[in-house]
Protein backbone atom coordinates (compact mmCIF):
# COMPACT_ATOMS: atom_id res chain seq x y z
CA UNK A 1 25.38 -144.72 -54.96
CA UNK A 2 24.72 -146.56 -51.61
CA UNK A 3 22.29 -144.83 -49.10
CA UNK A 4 25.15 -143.77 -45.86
CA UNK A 5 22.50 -144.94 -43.68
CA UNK A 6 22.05 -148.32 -42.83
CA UNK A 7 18.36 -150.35 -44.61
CA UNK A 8 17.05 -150.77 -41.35
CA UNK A 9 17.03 -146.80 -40.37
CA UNK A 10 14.94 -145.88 -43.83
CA UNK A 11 11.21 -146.76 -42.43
CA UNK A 12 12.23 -144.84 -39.56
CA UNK A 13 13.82 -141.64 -41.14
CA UNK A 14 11.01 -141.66 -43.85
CA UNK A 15 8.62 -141.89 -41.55
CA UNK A 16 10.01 -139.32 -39.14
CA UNK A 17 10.30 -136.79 -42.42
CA UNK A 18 6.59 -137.48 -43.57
CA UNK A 19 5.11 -136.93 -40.14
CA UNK A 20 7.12 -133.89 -39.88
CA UNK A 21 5.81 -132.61 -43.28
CA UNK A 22 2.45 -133.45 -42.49
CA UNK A 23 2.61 -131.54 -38.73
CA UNK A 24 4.26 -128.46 -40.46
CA UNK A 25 1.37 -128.49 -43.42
CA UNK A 26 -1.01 -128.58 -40.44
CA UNK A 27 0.98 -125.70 -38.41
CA UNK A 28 1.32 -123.95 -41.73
CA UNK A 29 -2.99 -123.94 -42.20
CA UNK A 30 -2.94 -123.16 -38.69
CA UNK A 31 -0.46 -120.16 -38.69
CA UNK A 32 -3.07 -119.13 -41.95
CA UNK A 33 -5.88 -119.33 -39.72
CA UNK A 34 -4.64 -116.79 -37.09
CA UNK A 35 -3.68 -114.27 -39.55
CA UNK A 36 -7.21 -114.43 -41.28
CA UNK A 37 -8.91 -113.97 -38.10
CA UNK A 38 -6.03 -111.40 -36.77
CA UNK A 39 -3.81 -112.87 -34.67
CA UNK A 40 -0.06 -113.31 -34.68
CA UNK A 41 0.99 -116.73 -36.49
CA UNK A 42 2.43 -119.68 -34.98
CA UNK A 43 5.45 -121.09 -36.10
CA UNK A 44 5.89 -124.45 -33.76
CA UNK A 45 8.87 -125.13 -34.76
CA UNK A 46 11.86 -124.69 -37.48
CA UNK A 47 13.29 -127.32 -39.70
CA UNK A 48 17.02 -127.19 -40.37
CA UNK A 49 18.09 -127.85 -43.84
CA UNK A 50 18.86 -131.38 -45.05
CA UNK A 51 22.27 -133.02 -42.93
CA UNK A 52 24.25 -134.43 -41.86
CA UNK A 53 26.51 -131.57 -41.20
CA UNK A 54 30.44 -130.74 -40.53
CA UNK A 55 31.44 -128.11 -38.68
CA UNK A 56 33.74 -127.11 -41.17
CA UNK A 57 31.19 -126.78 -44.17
CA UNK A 58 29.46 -123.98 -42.29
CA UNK A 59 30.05 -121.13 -43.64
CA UNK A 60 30.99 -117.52 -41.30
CA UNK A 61 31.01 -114.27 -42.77
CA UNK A 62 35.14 -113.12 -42.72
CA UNK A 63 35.95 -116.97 -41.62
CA UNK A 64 39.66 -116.42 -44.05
CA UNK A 65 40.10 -113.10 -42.10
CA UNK A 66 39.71 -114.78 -39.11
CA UNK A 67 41.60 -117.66 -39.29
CA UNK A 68 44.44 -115.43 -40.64
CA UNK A 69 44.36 -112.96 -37.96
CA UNK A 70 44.34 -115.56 -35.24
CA UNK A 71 47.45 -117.06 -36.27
CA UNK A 72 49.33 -113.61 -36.58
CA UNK A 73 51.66 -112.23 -34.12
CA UNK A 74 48.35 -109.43 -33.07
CA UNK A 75 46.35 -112.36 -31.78
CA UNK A 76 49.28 -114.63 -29.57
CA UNK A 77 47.56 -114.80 -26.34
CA UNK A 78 50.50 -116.06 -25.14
CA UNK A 79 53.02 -114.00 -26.44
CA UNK A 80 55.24 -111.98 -23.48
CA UNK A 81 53.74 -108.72 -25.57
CA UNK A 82 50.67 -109.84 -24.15
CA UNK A 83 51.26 -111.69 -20.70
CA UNK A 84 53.59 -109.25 -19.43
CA UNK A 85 51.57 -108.02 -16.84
CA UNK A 86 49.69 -111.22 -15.94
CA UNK A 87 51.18 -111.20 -12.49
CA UNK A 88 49.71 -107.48 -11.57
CA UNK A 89 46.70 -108.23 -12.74
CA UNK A 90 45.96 -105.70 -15.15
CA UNK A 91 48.27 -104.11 -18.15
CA UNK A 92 49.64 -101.26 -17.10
CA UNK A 93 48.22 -97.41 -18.35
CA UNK A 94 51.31 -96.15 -20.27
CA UNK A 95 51.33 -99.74 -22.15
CA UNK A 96 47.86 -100.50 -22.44
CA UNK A 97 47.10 -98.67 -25.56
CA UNK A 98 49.00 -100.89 -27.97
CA UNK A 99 49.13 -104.51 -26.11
CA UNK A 100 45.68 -103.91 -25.17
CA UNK A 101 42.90 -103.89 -27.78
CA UNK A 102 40.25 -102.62 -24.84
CA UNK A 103 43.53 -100.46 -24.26
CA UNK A 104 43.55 -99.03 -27.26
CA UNK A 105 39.98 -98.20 -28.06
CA UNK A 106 40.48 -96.10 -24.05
CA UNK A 107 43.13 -94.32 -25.22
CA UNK A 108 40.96 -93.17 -28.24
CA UNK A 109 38.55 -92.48 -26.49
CA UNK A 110 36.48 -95.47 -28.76
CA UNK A 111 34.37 -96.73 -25.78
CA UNK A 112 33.06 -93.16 -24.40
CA UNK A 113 35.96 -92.55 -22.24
CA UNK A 114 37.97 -89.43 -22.67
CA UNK A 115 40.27 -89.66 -25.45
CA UNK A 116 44.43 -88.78 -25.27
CA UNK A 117 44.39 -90.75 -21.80
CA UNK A 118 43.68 -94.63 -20.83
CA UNK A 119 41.66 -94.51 -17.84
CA UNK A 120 41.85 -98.50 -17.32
CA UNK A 121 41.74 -100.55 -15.87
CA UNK A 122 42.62 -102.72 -18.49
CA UNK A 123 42.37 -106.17 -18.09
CA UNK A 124 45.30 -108.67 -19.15
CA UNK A 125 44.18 -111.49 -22.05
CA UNK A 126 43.72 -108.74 -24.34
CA UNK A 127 45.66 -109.21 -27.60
CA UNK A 128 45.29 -106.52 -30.84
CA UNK A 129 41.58 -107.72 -31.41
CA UNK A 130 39.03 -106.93 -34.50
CA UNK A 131 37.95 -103.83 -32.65
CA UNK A 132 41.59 -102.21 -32.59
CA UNK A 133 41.41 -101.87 -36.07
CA UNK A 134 37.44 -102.21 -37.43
CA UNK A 135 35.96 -99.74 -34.90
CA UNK A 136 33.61 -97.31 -36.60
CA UNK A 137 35.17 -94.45 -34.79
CA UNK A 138 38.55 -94.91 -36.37
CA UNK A 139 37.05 -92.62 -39.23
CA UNK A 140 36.92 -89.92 -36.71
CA UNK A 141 40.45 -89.93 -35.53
CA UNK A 142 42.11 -87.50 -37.84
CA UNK A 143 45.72 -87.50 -36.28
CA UNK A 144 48.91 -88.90 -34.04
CA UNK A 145 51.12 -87.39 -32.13
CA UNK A 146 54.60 -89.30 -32.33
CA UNK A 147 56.99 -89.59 -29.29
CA UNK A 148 59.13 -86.34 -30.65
CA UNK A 149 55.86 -84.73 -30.58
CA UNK A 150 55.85 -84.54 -33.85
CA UNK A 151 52.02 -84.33 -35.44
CA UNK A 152 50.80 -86.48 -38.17
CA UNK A 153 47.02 -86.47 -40.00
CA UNK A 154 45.89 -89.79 -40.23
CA UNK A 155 42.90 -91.56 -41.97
CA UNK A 156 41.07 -94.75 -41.54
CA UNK A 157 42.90 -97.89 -40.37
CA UNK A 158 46.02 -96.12 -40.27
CA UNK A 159 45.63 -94.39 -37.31
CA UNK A 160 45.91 -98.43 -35.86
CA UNK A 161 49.21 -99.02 -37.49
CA UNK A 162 51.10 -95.40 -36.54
CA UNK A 163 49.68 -95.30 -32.97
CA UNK A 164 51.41 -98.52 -32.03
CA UNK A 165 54.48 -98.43 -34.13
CA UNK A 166 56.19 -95.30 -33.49
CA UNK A 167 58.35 -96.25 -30.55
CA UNK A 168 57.82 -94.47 -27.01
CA UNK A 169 60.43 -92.43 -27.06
CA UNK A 170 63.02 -90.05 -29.84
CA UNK A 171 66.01 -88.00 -30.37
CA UNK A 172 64.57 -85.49 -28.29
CA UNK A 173 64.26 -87.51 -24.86
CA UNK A 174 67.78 -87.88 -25.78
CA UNK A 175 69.17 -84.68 -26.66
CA UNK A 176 67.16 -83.56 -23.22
CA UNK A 177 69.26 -86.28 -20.83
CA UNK A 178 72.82 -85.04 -21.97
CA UNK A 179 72.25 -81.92 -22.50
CA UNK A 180 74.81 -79.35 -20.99
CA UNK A 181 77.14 -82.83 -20.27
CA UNK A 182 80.57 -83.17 -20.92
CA UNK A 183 80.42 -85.56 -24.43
CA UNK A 184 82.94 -87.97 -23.40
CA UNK A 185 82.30 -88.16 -19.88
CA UNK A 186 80.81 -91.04 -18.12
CA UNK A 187 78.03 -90.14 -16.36
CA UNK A 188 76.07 -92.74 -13.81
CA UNK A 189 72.84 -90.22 -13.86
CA UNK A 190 72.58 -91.62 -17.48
CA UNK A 191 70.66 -94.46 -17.89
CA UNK A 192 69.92 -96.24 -22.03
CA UNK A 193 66.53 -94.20 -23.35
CA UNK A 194 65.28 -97.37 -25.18
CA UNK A 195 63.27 -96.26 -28.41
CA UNK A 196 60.70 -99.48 -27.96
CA UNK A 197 59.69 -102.32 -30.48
CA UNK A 198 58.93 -102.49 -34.00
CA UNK A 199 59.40 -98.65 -34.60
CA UNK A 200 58.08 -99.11 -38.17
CA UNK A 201 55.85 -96.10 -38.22
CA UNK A 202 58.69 -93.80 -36.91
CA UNK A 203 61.27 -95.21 -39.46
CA UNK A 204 59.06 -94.38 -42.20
CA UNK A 205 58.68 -90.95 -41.22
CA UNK A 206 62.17 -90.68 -41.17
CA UNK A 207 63.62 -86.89 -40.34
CA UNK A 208 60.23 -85.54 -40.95
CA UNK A 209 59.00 -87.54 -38.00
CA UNK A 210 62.33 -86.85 -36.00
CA UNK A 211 62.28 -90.30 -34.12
CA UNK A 212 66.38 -90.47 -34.29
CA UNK A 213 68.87 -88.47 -32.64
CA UNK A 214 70.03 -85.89 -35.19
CA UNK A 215 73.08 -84.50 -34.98
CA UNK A 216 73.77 -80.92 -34.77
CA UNK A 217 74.35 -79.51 -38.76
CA UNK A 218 72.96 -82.16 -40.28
CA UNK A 219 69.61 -82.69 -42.79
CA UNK A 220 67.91 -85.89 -42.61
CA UNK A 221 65.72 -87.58 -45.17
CA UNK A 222 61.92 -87.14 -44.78
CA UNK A 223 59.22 -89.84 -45.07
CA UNK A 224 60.14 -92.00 -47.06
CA UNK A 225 57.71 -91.74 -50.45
CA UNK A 226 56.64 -94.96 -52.61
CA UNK A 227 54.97 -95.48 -55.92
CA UNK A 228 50.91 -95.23 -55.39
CA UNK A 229 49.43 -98.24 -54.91
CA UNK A 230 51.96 -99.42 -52.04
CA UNK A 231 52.41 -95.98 -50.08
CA UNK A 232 50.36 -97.57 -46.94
CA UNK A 233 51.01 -100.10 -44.42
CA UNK A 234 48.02 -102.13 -45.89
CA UNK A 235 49.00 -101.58 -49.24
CA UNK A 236 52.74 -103.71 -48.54
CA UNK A 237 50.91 -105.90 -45.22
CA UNK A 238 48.48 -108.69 -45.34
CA UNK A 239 46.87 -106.57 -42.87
CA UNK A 240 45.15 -109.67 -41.17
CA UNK A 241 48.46 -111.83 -41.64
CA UNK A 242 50.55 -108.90 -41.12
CA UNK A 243 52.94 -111.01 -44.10
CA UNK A 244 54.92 -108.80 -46.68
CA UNK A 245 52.68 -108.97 -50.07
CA UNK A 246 55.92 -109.26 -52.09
CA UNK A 247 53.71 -109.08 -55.57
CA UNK A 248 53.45 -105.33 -55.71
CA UNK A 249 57.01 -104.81 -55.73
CA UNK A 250 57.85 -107.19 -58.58
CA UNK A 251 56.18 -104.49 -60.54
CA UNK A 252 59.14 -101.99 -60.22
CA UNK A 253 61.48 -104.33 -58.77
CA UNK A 254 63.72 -107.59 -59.97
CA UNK A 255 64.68 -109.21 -57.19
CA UNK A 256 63.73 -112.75 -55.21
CA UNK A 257 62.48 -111.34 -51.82
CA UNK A 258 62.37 -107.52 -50.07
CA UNK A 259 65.41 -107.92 -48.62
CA UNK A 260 67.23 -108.02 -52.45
CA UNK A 261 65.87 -105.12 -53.87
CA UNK A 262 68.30 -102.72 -54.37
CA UNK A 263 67.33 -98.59 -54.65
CA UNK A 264 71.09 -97.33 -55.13
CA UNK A 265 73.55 -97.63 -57.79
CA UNK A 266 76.78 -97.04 -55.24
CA UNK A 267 77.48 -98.87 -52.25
CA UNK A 268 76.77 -97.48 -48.43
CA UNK A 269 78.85 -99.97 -46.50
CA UNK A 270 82.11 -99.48 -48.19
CA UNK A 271 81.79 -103.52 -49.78
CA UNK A 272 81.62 -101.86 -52.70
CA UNK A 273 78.94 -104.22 -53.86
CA UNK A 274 75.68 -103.15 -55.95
CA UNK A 275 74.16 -106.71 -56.55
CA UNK A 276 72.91 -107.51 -53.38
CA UNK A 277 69.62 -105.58 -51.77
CA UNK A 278 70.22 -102.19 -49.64
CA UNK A 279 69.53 -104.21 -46.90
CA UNK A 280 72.98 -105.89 -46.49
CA UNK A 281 74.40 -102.38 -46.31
CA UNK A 282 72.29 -101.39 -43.77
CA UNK A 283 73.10 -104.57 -41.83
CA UNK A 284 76.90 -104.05 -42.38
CA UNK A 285 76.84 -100.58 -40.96
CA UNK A 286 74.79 -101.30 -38.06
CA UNK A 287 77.16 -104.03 -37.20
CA UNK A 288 79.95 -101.66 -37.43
CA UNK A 289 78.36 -99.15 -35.44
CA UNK A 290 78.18 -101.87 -32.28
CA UNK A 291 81.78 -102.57 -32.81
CA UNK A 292 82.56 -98.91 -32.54
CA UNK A 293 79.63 -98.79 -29.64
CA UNK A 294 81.74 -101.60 -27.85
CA UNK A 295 85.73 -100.07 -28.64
CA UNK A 296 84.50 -96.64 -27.47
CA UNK A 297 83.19 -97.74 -24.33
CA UNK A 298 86.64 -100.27 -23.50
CA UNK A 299 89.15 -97.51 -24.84
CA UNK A 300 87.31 -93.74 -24.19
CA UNK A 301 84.70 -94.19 -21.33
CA UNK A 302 86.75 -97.53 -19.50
CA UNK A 303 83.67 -99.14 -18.77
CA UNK A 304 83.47 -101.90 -21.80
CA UNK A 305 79.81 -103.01 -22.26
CA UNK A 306 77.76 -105.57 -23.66
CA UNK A 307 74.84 -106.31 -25.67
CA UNK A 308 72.12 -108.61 -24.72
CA UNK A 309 69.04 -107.98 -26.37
CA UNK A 310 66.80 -110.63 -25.00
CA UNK A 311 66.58 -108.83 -21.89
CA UNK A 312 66.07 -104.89 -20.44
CA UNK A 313 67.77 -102.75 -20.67
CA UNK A 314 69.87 -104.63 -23.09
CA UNK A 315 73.13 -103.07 -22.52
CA UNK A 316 74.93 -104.62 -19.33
CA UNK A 317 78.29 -103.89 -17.48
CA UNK A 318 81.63 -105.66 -18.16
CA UNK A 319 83.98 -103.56 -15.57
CA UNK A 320 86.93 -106.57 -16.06
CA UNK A 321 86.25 -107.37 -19.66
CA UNK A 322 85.99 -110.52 -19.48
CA UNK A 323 83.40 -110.83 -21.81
CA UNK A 324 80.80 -111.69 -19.45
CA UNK A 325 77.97 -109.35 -17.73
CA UNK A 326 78.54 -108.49 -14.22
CA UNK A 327 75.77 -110.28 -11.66
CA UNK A 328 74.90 -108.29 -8.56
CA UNK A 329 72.51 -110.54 -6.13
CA UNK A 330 72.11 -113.21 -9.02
CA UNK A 331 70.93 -109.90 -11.86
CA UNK A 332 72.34 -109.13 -14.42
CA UNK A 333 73.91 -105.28 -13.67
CA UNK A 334 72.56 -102.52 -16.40
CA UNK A 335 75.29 -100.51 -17.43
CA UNK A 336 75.84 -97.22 -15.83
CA UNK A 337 78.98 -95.45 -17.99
CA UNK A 338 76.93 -93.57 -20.23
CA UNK A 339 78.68 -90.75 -22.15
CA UNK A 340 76.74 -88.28 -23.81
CA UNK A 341 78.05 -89.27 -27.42
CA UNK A 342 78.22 -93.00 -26.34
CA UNK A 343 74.53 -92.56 -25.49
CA UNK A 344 73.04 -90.71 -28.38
CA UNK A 345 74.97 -93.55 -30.65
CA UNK A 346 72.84 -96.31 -29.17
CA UNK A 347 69.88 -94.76 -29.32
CA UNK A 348 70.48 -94.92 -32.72
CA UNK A 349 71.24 -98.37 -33.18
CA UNK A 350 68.58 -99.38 -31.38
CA UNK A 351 66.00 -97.64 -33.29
CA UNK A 352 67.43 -98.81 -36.45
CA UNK A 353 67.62 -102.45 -35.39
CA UNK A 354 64.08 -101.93 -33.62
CA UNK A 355 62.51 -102.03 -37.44
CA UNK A 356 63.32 -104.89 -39.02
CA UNK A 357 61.57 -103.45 -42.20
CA UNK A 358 63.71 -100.68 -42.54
CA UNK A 359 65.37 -100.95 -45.87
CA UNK A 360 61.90 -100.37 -46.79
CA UNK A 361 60.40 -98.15 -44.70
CA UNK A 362 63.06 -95.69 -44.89
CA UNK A 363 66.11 -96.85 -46.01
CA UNK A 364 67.83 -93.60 -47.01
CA UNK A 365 67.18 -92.15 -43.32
CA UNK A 366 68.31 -95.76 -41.54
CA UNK A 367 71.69 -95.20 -43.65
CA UNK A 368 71.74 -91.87 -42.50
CA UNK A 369 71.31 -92.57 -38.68
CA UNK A 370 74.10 -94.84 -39.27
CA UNK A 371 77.08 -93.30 -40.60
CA UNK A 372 76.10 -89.88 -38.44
CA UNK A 373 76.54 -92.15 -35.33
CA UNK A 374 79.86 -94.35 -36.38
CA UNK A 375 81.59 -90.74 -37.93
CA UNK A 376 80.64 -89.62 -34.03
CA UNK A 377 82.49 -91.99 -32.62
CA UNK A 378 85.26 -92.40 -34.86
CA UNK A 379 86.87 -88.62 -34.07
CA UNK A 380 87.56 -90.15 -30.01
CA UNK A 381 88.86 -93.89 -31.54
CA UNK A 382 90.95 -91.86 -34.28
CA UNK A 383 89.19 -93.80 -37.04
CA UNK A 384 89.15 -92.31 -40.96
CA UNK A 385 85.56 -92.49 -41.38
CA UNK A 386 86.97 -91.62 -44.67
CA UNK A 387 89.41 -94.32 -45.18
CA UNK A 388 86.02 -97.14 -44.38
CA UNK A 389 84.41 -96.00 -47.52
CA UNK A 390 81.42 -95.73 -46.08
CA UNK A 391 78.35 -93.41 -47.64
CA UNK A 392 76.05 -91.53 -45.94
């Protein structure tokens, strides 16, 4: 095999390799010396192994963990989740625990601080870093206390995953800003209680964890119970990827992806169709709960509204119906018609649609949110909740 250097470098490097030998032999007897007669050795220099190198045959301890986590969703710098409060300078208290990794180990009280409480500042640049999830401490926080105020033991890791995915706000902020208000009366005190972001944790609780507005004589499933081996979030989550590990669920389950398993023998959506996954009925009745969102705001509370979820607060006037949002001063104008039952409706579709997971975090309580909500609304439209086929 020919030498990669070229003939004339040879002398040179062969040289350069014997002299070296021959200085550390000579630092080596030295470094003996000292010791014999009692006094620290000598080591002039080190020698690295033999090269050349590549950057990319060294090895790091965790270097797949790494690399995985750094392309996930928890490490995007750049993400809005993450440079939304670039301009103030620091991420705000009240958000800082979960788009904050320095955030998060304040509100824990991870970094000496006292816990329940982020003290901040916190800094912006932070993303969901190895020390939101490998801190030591971790194994000391035993519980969390969901937005319903609801209580929940914890252990390990998963006090990461339910402190940041249980929404900021439940049924009972709800319930609280209507109460003792006429149910079909628009209201402009009434403003859309948004549940938050990827509610996963509170889904999963389902009635248990009371994240949904429950209506009054009704039972709600509780968490939402799998087999064993895939009952945690790092049990069904790559948890430096954050990707679905769809393996698991071959076990029990015959299906292509997630979203066609199928945990029901009748249908929810009133399809009538048992070959496709639980998560096209839970799609179908979510979409009919908007329509019935948008005809009860046009034909009970005569304010029509729409639907823009790339921007807060999401739901925007229409007062002509024209299909477009009202501007005011070149913004968008939120919509102000609230009705207690109107209200309590969206909530719920919001927190359903919040988790995209939720055929399998809870599906039986999603489904449940869902037909309460559209057999609300259908007694003011004069719709046979009946007559839809729906299931609850």
């Amino acid at each position: 095999m020919p030498s990669p250097f070229p003939g004339s470098l040879l002398p040179s490097l062969a040289a350069g390799v014997i002299a070296g030998l021959l200085f550390a032999a000579s630092a080596t007897a030295q470094s003996a010396s000292d010791e014999a007669e009692g006094e620290a050795p000598v080591i002039p220099f080190a020698l690295p192994q033999s090269g050349p190198f590549s950057p990319s045959e060294i090895n790091i301890d965790n270097d797949k963990a790494i690399q995985d986590w750094f392309r996930s969703a928890h490490a995007n710098a750049a993400a809005e989740a993450f440079r939304h409060w670039d301009d103030e300078g620091e991420v705000n208290a009240r958000c800082a625990t979960c788009h904050s990794g320095e955030g998060f180990r304040d509100f824990h009280g991870l970094d000496g601080t006292e816990a329940g409480v982020v003290d901040g500042p916190i800094n912006t640049g932070g993303v969901v870093d190895c020390g939101t999830c490998h801190n030591a401490g971790l194994a000391e926080v035993r519980e969390i206390t969901f937005p319903s105020g609801v209580v929940h033991p914890v252990t390990g890791v998963e006090a990461s995953c339910l402190t940041c995915h249980q929404g900021r706000s439940a049924g009972a902020d709800v319930e609280k800003a209507i109460a003792g208000l006429p149910v079909d009366e628009p209201n402009a005190d009434l403003g859309f209680i948004n549940p938050h972001y990827a509610t996963a944790a509170a889904t999963w609780l389902g009635g248990y964890g009371e994240a949904g507005y429950h209506y009054e004589g009704q039972t709600y499933s509780g968490r939402f119970f799998h087999a064993k081996p895939v009952e945690s979030c790092n049990s069904c989550h790559e948890p430096h990827t954050l990707e679905i590990v769809f393996e698991p669920c071959q076990t029990c389950h015959e299906a292509e992806s997630p979203e066609d398993i199928r945990i029901a023998r009748q249908s929810y959506d009133g399809s009538g169709k048992t070959d496709v996954g639980i998560h096209s009925d839970i799609a179908a009745n979510a979409g009919t709960l908007m329509d019935m969102i948008r005809a009860y705001t046009t034909e009970v509370a005569g304010a029509p509204v729409i639907y823009d979820g790339t921007r807060y607060p999401y739901f925007f006037a229409d007062a002509n119906g024209d299909g477009a949002i009202d501007m005011e001063d070149g913004s968008p104008v939120a919509y102000k018609s609230w009705t207690p039952r109107s209200l309590r409706a969206a909530f719920n579709w919001k927190l359903v649609t919040a988790d995209p997971g939720n055929y399998a975090h809870n599906p039986l309580y999603t489904l449940e949110l869902l037909y309460d909500s559209i057999a609300d609304l259908s007694d003011p439209l004069g719709v046979d909740v009946e007559e839809m086929n729906l299931r609850r």
